[in-house]
C-alpha atoms as a PDB file:
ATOM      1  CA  UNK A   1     126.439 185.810 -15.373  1.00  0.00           C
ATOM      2  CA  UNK A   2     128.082 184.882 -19.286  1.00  0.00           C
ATOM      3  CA  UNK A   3     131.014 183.868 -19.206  1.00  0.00           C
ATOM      4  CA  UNK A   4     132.943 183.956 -22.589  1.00  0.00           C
ATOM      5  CA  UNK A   5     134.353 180.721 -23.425  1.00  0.00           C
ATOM      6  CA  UNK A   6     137.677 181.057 -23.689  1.00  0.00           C
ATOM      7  CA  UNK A   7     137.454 182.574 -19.672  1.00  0.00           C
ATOM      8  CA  UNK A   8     137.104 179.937 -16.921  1.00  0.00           C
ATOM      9  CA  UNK A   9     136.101 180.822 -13.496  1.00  0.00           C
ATOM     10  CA  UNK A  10     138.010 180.287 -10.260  1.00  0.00           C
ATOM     11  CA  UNK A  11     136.817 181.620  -7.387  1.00  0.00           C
ATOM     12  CA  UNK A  12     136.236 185.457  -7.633  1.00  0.00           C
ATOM     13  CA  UNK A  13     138.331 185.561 -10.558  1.00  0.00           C
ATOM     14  CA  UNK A  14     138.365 184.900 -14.535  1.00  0.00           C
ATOM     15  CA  UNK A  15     141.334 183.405 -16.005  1.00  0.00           C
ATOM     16  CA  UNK A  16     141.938 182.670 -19.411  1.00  0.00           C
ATOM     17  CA  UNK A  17     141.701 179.177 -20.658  1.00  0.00           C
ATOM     18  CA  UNK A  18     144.696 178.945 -22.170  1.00  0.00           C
ATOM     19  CA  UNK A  19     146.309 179.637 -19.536  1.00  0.00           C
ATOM     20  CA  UNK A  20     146.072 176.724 -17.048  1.00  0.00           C
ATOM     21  CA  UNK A  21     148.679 174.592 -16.211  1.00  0.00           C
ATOM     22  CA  UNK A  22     149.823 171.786 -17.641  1.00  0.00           C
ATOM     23  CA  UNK A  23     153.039 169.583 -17.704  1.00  0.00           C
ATOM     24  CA  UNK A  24     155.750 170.443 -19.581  1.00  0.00           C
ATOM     25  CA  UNK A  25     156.974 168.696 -22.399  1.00  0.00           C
ATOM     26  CA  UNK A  26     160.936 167.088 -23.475  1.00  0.00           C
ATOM     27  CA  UNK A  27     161.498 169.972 -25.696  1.00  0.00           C
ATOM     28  CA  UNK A  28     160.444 172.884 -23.190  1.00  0.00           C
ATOM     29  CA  UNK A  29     162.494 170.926 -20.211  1.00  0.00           C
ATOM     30  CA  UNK A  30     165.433 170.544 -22.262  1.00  0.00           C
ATOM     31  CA  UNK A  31     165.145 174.146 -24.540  1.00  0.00           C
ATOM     32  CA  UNK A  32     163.572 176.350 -22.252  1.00  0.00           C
ATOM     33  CA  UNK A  33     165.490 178.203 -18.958  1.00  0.00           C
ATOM     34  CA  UNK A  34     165.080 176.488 -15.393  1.00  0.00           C
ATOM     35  CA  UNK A  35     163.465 179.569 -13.420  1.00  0.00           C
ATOM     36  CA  UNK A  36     161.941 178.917  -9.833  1.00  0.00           C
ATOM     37  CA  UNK A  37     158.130 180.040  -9.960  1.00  0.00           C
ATOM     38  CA  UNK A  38     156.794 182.165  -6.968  1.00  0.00           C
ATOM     39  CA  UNK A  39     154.735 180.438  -4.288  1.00  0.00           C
ATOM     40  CA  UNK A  40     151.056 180.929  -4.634  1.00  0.00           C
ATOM     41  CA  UNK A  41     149.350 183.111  -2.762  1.00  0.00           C
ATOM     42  CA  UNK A  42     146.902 180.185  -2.119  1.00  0.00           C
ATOM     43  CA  UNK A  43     149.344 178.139  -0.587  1.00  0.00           C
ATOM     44  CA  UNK A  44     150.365 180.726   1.974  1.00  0.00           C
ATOM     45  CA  UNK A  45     146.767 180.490   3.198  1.00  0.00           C
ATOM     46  CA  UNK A  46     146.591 176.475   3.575  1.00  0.00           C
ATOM     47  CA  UNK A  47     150.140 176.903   5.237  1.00  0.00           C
ATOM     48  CA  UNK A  48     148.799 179.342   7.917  1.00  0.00           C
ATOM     49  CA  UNK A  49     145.058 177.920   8.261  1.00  0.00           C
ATOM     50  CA  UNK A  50     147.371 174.506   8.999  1.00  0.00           C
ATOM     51  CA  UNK A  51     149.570 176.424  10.922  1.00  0.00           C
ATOM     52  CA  UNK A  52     146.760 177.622  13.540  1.00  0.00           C
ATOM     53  CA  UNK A  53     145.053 174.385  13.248  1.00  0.00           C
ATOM     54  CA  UNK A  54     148.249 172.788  15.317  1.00  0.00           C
ATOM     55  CA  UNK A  55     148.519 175.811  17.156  1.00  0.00           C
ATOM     56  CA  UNK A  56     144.912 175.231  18.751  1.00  0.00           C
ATOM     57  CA  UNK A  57     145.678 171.634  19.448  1.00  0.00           C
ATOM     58  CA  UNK A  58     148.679 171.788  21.128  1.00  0.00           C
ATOM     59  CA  UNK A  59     147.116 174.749  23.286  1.00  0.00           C
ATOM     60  CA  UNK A  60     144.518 172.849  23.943  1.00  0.00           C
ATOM     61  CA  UNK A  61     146.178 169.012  24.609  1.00  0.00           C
ATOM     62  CA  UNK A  62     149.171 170.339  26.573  1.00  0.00           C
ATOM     63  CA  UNK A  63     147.676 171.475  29.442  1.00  0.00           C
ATOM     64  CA  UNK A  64     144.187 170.042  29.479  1.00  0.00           C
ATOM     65  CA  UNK A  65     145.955 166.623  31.904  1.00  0.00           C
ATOM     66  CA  UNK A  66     145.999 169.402  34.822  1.00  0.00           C
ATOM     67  CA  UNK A  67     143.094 171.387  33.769  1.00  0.00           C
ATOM     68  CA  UNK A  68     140.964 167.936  34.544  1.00  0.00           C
ATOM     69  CA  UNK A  69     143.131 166.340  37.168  1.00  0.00           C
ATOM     70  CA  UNK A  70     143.327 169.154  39.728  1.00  0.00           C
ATOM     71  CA  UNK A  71     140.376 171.294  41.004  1.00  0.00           C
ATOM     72  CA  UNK A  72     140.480 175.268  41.605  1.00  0.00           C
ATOM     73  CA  UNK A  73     141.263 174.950  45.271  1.00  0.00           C
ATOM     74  CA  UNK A  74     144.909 173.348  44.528  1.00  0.00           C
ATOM     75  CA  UNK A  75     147.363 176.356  45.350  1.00  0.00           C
ATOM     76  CA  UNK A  76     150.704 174.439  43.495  1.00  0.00           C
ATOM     77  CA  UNK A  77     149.205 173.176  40.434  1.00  0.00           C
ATOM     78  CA  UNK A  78     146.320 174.818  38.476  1.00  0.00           C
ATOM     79  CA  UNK A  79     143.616 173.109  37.513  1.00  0.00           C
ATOM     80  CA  UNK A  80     140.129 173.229  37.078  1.00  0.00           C
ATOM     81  CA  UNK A  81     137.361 170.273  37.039  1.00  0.00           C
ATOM     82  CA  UNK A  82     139.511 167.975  40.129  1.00  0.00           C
ATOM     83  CA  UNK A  83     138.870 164.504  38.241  1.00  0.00           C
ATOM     84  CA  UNK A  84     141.544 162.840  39.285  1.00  0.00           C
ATOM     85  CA  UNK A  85     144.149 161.564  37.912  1.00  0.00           C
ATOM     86  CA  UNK A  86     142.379 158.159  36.105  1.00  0.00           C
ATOM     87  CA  UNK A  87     140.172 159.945  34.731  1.00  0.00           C
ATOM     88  CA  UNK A  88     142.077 162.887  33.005  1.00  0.00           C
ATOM     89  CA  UNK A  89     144.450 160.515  31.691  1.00  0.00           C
ATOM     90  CA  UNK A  90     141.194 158.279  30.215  1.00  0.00           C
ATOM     91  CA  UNK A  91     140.432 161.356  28.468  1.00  0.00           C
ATOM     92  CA  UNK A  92     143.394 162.336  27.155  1.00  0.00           C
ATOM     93  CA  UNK A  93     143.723 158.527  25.916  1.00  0.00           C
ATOM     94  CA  UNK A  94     140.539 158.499  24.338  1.00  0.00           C
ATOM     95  CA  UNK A  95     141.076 161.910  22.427  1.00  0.00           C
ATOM     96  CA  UNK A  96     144.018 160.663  21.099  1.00  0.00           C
ATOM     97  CA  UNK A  97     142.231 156.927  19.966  1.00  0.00           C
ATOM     98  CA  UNK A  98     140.083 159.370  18.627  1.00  0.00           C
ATOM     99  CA  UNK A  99     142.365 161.205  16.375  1.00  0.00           C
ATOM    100  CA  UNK A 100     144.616 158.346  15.265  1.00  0.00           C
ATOM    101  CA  UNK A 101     141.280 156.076  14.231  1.00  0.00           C
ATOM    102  CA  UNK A 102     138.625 158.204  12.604  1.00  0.00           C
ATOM    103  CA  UNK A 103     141.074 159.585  10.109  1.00  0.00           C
ATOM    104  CA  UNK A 104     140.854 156.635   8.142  1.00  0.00           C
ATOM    105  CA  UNK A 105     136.762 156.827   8.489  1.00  0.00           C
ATOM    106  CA  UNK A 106     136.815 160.566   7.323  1.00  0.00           C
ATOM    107  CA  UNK A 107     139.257 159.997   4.763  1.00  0.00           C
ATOM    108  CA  UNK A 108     136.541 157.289   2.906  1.00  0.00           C
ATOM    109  CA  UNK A 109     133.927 160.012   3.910  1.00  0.00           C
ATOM    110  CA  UNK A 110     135.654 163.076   2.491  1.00  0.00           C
ATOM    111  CA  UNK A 111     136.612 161.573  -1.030  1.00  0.00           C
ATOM    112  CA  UNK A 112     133.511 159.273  -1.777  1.00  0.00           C
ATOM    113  CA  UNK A 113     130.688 161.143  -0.168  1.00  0.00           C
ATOM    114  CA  UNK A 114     130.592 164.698   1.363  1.00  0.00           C
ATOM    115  CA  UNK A 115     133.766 166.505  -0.145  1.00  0.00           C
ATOM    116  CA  UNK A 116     136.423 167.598   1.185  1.00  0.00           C
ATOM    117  CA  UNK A 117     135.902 171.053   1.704  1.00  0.00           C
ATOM    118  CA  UNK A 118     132.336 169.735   4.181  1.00  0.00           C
ATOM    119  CA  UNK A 119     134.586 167.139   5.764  1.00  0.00           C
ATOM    120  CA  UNK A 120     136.824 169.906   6.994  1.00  0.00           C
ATOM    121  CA  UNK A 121     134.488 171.671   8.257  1.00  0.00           C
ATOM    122  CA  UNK A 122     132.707 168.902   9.919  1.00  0.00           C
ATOM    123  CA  UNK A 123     136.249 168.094  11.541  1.00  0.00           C
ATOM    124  CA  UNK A 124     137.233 170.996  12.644  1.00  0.00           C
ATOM    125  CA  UNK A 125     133.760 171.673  14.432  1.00  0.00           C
ATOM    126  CA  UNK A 126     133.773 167.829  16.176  1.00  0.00           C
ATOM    127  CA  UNK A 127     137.242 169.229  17.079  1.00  0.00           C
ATOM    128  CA  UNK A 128     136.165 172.627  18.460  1.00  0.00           C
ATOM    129  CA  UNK A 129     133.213 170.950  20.401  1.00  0.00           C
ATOM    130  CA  UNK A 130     135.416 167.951  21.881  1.00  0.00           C
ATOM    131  CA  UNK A 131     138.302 170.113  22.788  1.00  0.00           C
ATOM    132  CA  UNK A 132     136.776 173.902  23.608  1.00  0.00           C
ATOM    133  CA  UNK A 133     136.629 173.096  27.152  1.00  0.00           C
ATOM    134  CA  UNK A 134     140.076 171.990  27.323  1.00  0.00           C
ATOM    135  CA  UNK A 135     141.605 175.021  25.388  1.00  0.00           C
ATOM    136  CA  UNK A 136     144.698 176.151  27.890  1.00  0.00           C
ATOM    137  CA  UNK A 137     148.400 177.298  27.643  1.00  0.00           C
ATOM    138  CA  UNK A 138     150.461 176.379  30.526  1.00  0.00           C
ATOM    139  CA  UNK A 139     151.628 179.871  30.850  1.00  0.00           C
ATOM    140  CA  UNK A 140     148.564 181.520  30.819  1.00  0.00           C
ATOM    141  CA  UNK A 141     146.394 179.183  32.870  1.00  0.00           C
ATOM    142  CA  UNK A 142     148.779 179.843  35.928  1.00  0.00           C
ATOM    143  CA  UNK A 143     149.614 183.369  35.400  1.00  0.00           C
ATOM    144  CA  UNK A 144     145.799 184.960  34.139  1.00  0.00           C
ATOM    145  CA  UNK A 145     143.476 182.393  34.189  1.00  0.00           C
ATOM    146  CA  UNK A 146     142.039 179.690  31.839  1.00  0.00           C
ATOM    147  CA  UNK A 147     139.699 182.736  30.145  1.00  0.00           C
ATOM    148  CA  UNK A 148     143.207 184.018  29.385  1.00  0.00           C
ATOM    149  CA  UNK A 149     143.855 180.537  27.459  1.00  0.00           C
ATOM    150  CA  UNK A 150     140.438 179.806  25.988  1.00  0.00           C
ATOM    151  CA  UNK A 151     140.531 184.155  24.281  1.00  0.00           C
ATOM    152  CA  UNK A 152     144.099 182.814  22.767  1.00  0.00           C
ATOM    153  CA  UNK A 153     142.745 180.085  20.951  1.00  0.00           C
ATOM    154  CA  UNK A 154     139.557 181.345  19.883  1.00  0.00           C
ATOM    155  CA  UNK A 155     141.855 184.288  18.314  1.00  0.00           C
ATOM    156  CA  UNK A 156     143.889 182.148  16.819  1.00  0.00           C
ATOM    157  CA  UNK A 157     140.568 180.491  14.643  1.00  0.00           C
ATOM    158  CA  UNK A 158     139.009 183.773  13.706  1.00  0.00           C
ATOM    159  CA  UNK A 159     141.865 185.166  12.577  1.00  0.00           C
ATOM    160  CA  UNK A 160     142.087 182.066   9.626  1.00  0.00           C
ATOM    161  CA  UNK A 161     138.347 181.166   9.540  1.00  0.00           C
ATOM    162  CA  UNK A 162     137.933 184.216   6.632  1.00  0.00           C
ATOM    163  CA  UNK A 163     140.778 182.865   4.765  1.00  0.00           C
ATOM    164  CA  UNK A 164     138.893 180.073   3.828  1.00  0.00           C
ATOM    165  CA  UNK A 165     136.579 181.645   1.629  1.00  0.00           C
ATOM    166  CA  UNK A 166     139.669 182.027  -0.965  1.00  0.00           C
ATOM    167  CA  UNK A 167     140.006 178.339  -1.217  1.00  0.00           C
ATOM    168  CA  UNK A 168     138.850 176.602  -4.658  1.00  0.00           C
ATOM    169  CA  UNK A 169     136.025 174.032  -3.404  1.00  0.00           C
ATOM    170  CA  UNK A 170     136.428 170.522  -5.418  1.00  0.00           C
ATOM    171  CA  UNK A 171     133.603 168.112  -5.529  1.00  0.00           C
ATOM    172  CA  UNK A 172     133.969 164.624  -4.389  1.00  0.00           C
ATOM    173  CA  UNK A 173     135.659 162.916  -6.465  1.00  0.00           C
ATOM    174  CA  UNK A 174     136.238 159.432  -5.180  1.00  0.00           C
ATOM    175  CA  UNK A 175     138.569 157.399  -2.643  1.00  0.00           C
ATOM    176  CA  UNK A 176     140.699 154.788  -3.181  1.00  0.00           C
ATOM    177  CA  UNK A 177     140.614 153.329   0.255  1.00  0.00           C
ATOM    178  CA  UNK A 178     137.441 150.985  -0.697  1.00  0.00           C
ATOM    179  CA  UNK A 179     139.636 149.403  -3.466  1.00  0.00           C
ATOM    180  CA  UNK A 180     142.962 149.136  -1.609  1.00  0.00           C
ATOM    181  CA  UNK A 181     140.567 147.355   1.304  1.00  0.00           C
ATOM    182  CA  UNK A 182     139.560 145.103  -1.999  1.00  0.00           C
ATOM    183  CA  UNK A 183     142.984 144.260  -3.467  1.00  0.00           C
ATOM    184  CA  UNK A 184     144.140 143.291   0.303  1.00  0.00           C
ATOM    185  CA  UNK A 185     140.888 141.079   0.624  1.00  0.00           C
ATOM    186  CA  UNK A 186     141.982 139.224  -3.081  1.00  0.00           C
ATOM    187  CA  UNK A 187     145.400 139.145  -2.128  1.00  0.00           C
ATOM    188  CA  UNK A 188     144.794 137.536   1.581  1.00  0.00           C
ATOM    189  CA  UNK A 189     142.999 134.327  -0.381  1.00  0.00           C
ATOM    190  CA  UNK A 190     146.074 133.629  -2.065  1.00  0.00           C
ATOM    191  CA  UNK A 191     148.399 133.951   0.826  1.00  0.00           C
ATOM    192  CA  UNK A 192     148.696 137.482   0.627  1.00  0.00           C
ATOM    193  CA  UNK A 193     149.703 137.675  -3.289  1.00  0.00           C
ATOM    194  CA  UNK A 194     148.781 140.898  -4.742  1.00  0.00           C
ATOM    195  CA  UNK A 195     149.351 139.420  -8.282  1.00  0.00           C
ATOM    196  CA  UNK A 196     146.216 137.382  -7.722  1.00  0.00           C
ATOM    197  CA  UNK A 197     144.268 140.684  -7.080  1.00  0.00           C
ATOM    198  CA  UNK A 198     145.275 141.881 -10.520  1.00  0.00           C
ATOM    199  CA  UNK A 199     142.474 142.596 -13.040  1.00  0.00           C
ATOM    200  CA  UNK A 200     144.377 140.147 -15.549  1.00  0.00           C
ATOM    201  CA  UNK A 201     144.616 137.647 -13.106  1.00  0.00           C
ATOM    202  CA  UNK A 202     140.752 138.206 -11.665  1.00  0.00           C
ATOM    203  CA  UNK A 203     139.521 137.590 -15.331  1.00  0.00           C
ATOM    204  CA  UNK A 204     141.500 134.753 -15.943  1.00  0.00           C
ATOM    205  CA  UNK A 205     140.437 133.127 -12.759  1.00  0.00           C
ATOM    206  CA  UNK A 206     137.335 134.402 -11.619  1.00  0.00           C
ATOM    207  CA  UNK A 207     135.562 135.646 -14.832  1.00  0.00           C
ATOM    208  CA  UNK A 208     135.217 138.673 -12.482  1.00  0.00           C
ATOM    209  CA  UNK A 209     136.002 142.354 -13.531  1.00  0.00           C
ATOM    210  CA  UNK A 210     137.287 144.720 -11.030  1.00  0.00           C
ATOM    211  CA  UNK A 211     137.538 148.718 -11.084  1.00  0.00           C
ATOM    212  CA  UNK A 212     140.673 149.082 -10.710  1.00  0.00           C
ATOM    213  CA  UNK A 213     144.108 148.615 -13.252  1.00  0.00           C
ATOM    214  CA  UNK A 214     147.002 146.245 -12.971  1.00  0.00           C
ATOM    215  CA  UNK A 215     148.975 149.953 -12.388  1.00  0.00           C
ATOM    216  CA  UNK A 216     147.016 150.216  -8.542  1.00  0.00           C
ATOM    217  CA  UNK A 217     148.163 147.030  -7.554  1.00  0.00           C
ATOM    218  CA  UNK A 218     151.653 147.757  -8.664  1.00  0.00           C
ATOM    219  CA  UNK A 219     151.164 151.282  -6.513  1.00  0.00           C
ATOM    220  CA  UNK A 220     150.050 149.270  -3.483  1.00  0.00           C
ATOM    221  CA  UNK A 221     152.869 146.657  -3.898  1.00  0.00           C
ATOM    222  CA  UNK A 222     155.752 149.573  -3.977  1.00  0.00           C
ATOM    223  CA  UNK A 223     153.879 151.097  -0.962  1.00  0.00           C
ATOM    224  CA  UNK A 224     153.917 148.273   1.479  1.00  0.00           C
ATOM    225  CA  UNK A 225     157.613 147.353   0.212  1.00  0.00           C
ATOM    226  CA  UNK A 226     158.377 150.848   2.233  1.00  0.00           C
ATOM    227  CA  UNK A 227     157.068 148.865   5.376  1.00  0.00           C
ATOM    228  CA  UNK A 228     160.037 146.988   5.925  1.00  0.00           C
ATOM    229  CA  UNK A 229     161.857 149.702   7.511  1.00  0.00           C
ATOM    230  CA  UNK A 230     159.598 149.430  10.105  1.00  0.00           C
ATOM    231  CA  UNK A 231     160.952 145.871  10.973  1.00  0.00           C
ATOM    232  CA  UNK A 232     164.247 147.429  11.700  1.00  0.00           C
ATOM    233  CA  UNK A 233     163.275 150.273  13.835  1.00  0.00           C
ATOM    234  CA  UNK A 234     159.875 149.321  15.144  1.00  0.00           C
ATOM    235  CA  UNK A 235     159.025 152.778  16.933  1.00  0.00           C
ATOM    236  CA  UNK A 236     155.994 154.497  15.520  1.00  0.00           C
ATOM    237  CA  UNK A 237     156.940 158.420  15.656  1.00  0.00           C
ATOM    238  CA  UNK A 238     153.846 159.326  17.691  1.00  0.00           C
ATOM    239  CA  UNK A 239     156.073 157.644  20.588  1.00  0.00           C
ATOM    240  CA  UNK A 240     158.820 158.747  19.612  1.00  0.00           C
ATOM    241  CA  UNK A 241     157.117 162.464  19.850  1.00  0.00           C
ATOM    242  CA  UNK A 242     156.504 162.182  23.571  1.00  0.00           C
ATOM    243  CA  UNK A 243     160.363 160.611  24.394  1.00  0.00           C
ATOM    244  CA  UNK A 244     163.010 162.382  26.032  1.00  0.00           C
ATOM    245  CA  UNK A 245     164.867 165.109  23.051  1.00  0.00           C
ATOM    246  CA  UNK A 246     168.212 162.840  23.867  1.00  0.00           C
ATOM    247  CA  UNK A 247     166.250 160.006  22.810  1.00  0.00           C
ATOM    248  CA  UNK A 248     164.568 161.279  20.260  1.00  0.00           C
ATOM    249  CA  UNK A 249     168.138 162.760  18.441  1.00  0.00           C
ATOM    250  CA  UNK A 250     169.163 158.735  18.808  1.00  0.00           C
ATOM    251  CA  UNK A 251     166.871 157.408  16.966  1.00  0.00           C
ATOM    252  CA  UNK A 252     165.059 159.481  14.721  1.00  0.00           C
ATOM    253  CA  UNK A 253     167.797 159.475  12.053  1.00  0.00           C
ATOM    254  CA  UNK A 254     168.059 155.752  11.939  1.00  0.00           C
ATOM    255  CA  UNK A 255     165.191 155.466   9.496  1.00  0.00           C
ATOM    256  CA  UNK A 256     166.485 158.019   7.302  1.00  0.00           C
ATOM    257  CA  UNK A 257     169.495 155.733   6.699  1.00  0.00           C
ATOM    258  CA  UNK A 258     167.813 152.822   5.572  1.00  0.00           C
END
């Protein structure tokens, strides 16, 4: 298909060239009305394909500890495979390892090598195959039947699944993870300086050029300064998101006053 140059293509559409955005400039900030712009229609998809994404995992994490403890013969709690108790927590441990580690792996993945549009897909089919069995709502798994749960779920992923065809697909276009893992491994010769993994400083010293600027290591510097609020209130949130709500309204705000 021609396309005339001054038309670019996104998606299904042609928009004119002239017409993407851009940032604005002094004159137009300080000259030209503040009007809120509407929210694109675009984002309204991500927001509900996200929304159902959490919506599957919860269904399927929050009851999946009975669904493998207890067996189909116990009358006062439902269940369905009888594991025991060891060995539905083991799973439910490892799922979790799971999560929290290979984000980092499929983060490198998903910007250097496959795209992230592949990665997703990749992740949420690992996801679907790891967790389909487990798929359960604590209401319905006592009151229908764990068919009852699985249906809900899988209802919940068809309904997105065709939204995803409106999504722009980017190509890879690089992660900064590799570099950060660089600057740290400069840094830790020199007793953790991140000056000394400066490109200035690299030159200087090493006759060795690096790919990234003086501005990155700046970036990283800034970013691990917002550590130290950690060393105050020590409690990662993913703890704090299984506590007790009392507990939770005690200390939650305490980082937000730092």
């Amino acid at each position: 298909m021609n396309v005339p140059k001054s038309m670019t293509l996104v998606g299904a559409n042609t928009v004119p060239a002239d017409c993407e955005r851009r940032d604005a400039t002094e004159d137009e900030i300080n000259g030209l009305p503040h009007v809120a712009d509407s929210i694109s229609s675009i984002v309204w998809v991500a927001l509900v394909v996200s929304g159902a994404e959490r919506f599957v995992f919860y269904a399927a994490t929050t009851p999946w500890q009975n669904y493998a403890q207890y067996d189909r013969e116990n009358t006062s709690i439902p269940g369905a495979l009888g594991l025991g108790e060891a060995m539905a927590s083991n799973i439910s441990s490892a799922f979790y390892a799971f999560t929290f580690l290979m984000s980092v792996a499929f983060a490198v993945l998903s910007d250097a090598w496959i795209g992230r549009y592949i990665t997703l897909c990749l992740s949420f089919w690992l996801t679907s195959i790891a967790t389909l069995s487990f798929i359960a709502s604590t209401y319905l798994e006592k009151k229908v039947g764990y068919w009852a749960a699985y249906l809900m779920s899988l209802c919940a992923l068809a309904v997105v699944v065709p939204l995803l065809t409106l999504w722009l697909k980017l190509p890879p276009q690089g992660s900064v993870i590799p570099q950060f893992a660089k600057v740290i491994c400069f840094s830790a010769r020199h007793r953790f300086r991140l000056d000394a993994a400066k490109p200035s400083y690299q030159a200087e010293r090493y006759h060795r050029e690096v790919d990234w600027h003086d501005s990155f290591v700046s970036e990283i510097k800034r970013g691990l300064s917002a550590y130290n609020a950690m060393f105050v209130v020590p409690v990662p949130t993913f703890i704090l998101s299984v506590a007790h709500p009392i507990t939770k309204g005690m200390f939650y705000p305490i980082p937000l006053m730092q």
